[in-house]
Protein backbone atom coordinates (compact mmCIF):
# COMPACT_ATOMS: atom_id res chain seq x y z
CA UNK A 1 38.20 -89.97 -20.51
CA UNK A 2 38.22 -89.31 -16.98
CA UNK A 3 35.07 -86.83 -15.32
CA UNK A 4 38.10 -84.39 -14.06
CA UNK A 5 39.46 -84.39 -17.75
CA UNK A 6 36.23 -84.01 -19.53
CA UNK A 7 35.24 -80.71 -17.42
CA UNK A 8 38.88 -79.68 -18.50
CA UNK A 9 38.07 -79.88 -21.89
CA UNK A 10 34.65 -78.20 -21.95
CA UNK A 11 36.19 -75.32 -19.94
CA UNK A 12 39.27 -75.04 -22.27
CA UNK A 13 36.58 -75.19 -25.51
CA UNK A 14 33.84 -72.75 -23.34
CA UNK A 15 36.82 -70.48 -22.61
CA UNK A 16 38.00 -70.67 -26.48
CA UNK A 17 34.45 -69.80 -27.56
CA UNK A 18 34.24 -66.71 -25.33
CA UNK A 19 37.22 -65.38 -26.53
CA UNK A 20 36.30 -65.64 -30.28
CA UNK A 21 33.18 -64.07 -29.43
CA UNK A 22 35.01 -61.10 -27.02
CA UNK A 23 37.32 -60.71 -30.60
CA UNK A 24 34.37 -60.96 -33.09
CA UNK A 25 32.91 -57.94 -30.77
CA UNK A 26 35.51 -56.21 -30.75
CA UNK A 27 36.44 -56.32 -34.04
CA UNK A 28 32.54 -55.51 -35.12
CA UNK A 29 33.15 -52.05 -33.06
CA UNK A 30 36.28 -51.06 -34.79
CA UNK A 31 39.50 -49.61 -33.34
CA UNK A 32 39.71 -47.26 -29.97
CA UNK A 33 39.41 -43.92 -30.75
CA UNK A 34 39.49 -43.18 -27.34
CA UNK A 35 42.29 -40.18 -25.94
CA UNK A 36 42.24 -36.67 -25.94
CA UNK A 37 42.68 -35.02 -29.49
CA UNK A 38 43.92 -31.46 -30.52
CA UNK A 39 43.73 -30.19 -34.19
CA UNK A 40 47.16 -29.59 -35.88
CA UNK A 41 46.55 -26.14 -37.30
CA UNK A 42 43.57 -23.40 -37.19
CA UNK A 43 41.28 -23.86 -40.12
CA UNK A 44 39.79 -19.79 -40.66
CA UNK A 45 37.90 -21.29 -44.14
CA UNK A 46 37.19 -24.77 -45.35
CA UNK A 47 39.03 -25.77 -48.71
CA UNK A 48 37.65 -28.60 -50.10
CA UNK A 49 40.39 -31.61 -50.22
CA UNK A 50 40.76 -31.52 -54.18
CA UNK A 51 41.87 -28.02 -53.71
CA UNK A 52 38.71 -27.23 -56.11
CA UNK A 53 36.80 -23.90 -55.88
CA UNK A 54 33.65 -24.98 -53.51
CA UNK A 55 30.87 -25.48 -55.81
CA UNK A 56 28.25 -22.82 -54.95
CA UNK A 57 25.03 -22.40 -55.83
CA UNK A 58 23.80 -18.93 -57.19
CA UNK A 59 21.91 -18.48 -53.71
CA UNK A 60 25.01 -20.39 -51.78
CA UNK A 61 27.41 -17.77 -53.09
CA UNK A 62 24.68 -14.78 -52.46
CA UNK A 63 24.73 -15.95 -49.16
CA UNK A 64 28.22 -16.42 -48.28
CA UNK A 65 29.11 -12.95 -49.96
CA UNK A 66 26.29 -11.29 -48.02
CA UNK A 67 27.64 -12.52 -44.58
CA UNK A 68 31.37 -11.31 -45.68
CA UNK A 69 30.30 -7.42 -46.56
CA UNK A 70 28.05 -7.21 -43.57
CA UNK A 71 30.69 -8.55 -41.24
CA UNK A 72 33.14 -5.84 -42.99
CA UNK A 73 30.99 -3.54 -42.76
CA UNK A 74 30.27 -3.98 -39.04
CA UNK A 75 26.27 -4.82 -39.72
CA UNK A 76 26.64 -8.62 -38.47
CA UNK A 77 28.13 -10.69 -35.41
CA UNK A 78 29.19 -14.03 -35.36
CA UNK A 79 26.14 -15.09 -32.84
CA UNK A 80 27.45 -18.40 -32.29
CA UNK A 81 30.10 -16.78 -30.38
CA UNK A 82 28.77 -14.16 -29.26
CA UNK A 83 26.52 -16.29 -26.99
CA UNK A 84 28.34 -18.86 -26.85
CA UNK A 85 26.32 -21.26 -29.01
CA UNK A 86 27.13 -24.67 -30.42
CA UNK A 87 28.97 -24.56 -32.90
CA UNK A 88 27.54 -27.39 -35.60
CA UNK A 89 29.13 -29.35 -37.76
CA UNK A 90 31.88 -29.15 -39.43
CA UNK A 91 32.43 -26.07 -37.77
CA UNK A 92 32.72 -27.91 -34.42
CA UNK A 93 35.77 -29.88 -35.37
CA UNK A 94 37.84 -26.25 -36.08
CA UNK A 95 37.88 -25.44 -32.55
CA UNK A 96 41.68 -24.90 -31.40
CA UNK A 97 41.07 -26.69 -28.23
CA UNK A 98 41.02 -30.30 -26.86
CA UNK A 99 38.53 -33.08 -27.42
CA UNK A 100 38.30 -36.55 -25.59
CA UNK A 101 36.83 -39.33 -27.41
CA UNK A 102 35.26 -42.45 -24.60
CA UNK A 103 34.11 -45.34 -26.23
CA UNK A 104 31.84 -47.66 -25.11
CA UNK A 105 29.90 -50.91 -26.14
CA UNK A 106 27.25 -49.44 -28.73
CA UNK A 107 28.29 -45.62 -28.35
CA UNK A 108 30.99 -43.52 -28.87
CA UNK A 109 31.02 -40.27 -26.70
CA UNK A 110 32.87 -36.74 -28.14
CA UNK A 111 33.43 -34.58 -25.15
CA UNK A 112 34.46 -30.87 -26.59
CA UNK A 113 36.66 -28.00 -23.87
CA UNK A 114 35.10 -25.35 -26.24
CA UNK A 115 31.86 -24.70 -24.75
CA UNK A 116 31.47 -27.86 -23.38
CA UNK A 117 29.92 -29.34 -26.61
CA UNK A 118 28.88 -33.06 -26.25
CA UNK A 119 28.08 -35.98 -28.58
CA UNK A 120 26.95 -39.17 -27.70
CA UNK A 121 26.43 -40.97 -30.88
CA UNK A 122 24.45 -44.72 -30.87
CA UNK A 123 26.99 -46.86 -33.29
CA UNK A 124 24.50 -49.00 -35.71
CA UNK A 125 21.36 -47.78 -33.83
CA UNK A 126 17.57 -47.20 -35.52
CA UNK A 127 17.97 -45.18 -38.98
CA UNK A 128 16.76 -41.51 -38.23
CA UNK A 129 13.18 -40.97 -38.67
CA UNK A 130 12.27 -38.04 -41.08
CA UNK A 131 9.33 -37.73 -40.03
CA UNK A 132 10.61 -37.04 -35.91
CA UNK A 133 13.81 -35.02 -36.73
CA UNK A 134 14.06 -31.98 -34.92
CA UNK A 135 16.02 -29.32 -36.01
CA UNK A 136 19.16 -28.71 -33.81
CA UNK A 137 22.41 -26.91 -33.93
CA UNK A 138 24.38 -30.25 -34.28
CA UNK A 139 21.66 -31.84 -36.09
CA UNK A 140 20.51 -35.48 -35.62
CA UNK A 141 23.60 -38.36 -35.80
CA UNK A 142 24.05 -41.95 -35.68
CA UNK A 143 27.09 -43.61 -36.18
CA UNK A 144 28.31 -46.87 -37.82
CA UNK A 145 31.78 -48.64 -38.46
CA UNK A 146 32.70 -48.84 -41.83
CA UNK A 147 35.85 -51.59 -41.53
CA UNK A 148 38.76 -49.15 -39.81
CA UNK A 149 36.65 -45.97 -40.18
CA UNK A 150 34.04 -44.47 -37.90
CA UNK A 151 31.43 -43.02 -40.24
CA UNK A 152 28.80 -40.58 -38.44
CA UNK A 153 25.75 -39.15 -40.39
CA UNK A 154 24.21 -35.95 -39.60
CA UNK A 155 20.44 -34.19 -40.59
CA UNK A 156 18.34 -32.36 -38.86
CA UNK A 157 20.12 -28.96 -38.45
CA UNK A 158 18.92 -25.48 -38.28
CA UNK A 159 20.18 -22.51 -39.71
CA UNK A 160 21.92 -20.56 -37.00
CA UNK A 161 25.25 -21.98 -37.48
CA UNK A 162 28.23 -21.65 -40.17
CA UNK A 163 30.17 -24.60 -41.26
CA UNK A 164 32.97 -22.03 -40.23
CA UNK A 165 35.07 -19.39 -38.71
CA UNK A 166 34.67 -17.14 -41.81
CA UNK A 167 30.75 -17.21 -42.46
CA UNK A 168 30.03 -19.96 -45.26
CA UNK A 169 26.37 -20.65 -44.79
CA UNK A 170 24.21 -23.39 -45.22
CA UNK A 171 20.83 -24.39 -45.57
CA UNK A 172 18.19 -26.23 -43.78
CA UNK A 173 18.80 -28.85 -46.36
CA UNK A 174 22.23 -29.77 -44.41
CA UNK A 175 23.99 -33.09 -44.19
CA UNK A 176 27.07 -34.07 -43.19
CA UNK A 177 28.94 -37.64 -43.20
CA UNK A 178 32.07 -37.54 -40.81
CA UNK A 179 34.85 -40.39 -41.54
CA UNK A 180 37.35 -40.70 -38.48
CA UNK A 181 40.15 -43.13 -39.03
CA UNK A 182 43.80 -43.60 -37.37
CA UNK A 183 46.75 -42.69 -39.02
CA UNK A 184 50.95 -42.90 -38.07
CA UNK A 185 50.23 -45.91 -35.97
CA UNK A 186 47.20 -44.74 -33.76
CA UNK A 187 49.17 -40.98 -32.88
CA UNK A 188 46.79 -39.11 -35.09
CA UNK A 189 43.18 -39.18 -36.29
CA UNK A 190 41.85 -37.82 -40.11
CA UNK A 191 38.93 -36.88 -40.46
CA UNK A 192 37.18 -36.34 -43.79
CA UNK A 193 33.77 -34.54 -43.81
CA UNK A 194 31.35 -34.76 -47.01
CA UNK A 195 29.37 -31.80 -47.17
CA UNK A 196 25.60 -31.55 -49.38
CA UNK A 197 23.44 -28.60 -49.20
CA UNK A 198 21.34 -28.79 -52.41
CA UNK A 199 20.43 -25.19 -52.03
CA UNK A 200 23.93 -23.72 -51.58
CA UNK A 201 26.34 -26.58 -53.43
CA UNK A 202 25.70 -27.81 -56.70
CA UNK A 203 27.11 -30.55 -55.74
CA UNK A 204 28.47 -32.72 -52.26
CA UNK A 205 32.33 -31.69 -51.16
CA UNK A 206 34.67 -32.74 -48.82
CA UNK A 207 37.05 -30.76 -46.42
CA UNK A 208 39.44 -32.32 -44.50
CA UNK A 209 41.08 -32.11 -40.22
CA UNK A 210 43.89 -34.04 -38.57
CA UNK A 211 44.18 -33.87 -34.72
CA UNK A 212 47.53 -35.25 -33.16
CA UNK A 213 46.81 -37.51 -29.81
CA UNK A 214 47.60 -35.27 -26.51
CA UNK A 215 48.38 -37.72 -23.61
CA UNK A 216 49.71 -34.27 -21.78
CA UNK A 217 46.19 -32.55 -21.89
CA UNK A 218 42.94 -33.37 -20.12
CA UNK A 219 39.60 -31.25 -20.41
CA UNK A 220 39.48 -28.19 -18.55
CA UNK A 221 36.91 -25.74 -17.01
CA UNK A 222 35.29 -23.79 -20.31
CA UNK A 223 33.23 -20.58 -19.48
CA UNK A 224 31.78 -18.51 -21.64
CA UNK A 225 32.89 -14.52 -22.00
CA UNK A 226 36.16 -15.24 -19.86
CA UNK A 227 39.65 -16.13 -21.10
CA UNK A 228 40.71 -19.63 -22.29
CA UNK A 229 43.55 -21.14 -22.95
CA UNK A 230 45.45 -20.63 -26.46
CA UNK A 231 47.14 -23.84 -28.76
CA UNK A 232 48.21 -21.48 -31.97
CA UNK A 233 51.13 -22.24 -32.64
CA UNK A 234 51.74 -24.92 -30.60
CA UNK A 235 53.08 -28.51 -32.46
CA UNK A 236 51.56 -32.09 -31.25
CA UNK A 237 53.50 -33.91 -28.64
C-alpha cells in the first residue's frame, strides 16, 4: 500500500469513527424539541388522564374548597396574576400563549411569552441535593432522556402557586415529573405530568397537554398589567 493510499484510508476510517460518535451523541440526547409551541385548547381545571375523580386528601380537598368559596365570595385574588408571578408547574404549561423550546448539547432551554418565564434545565446533570434545595416558584429541575421522551423532575417549590387556573392547591411536599414526547410526525408535542403531594393526594396523578408546532409565531414583547395577545379559539397551523 502506497503512503498516499494509506493516509486515505485512515482518513476514510477517522472520518467513519467521528460520525458514529456525532450519531451515538445525538442519539444519547434524544430528538429536537426545538420550535415554537402553542397549546391546543385552554385547560381552566386539570382532569386527571383516566378521567378519575383527583384523589384528595381530607386537607387537599379542605384546601381546594376553601380557595373556591373565598374566590366566590370576593375574599381572595389569584396573586400569581395579580403581580404577575411565575406561574409553577403544571400550571405553567396552561398558559394560552407561545413557548420556544432551544436545545443545546447538555441543556434544553423553555423560553415562555407569558411573563417571560424561563427554564434552562441541565439534561443528566448532578441529582438534586436535599439538603441545598431552595424553595422556588418553579421548584428545582433536572432533566434526563428517557429513549424518545424528555423526562424533567421537579422539587423544591413553595406554596404561592396553584397547579391551575381554578385554585387546586398544593403543598410544600410538591413534585412533579414532566414527559415531553413528539407525536403526528414531529407537528405536535404531549406532554404528560405526574403529580404527588402526600399532603393533598392520596395518591400520585397524571394530567395531560398537547401543543401543535407554530412555525408562523415567534416570541413577543410580554408586559405585565397591559394587553396581550389572545389564541382562544384559534386551531394549530
Amino acid at each position: 500500500m502506497t503512503m498516499l493510499r494509506t493516509f486515505t484510508f485512515l482518513a476514510v476510517v477517522l472520518a467513519g469513527a467521528q460520525t458514529c460518535v456525532i450519531a451515538a451523541d445525538q442519539a444519547s440526547a434524544g430528538p429536537d424539541l426545538s420550535g415554537v409551541w402553542l397549546l391546543d385548547r385552554t385547560v381552566p381545571a386539570l382532569r386527571s388522564v383516566d378521567g378519575a375523580a383527583l384523589p384528595f386528601t381530607a386537607e387537599g380537598r379542605a384546601a381546594y374548597q376553601a380557595v373556591v368559596a373565598d374566590r366566590k365570595a370576593g375574599k381572595t385574588q389569584d396573586l400569581t396574576r395579580k403581580y404577575c408571578l411565575p406561574d409553577g408547574v403544571p400550571r405553567l404549561l396552561t398558559a394560552r400563549a407561545p413557548f420556544e423550546i432551544v436545545q443545546t448539547p447538555g441543556q434544553v432551554t423553555f423560553l415562555h411569552e407569558a411573563r417571560h418565564i424561563y427554564r434552562a434545565l441541565p439534561v443528566d446533570g448532578p441529582p438534586i441535593d436535599p439538603n441545598l434545595l431552595i424553595e422556588s416558584y418553579m421548584g428545582n429541575a433536572n432533566a434526563r432522556w428517557d429513549g424518545a421522551v424528555l423526562v424533567i423532575d421537579s422539587v423544591g417549590f413553595n406554596t404561592e402557586t396553584w397547579l391551575d387556573d381554578s385554585g387546586l392547591q398544593h403543598s410544600e411536599e410538591l413534585q412533579t415529573t414532566e414527559r415531553w414526547q413528539k407525536l403526528a410526525g414531529g407537528r405536535q408535542l404531549q406532554v404528560d405530568v405526574s403529580i404527588t403531594d402526600p399532603r393533598y393526594f392520596m395518591k400520585p396523578w397524571t394530567t395531560r397537554f398537547t401543543f401543535s408546532k407554530r412555525s408562523d409565531l415567534g416570541i413577543v414583547e410580554y408586559v405585565c398589567g397591559e394587553p396581550h395577545r389572545s389564541f382562544a379559539g384559534k386551531g394549530a397551523k
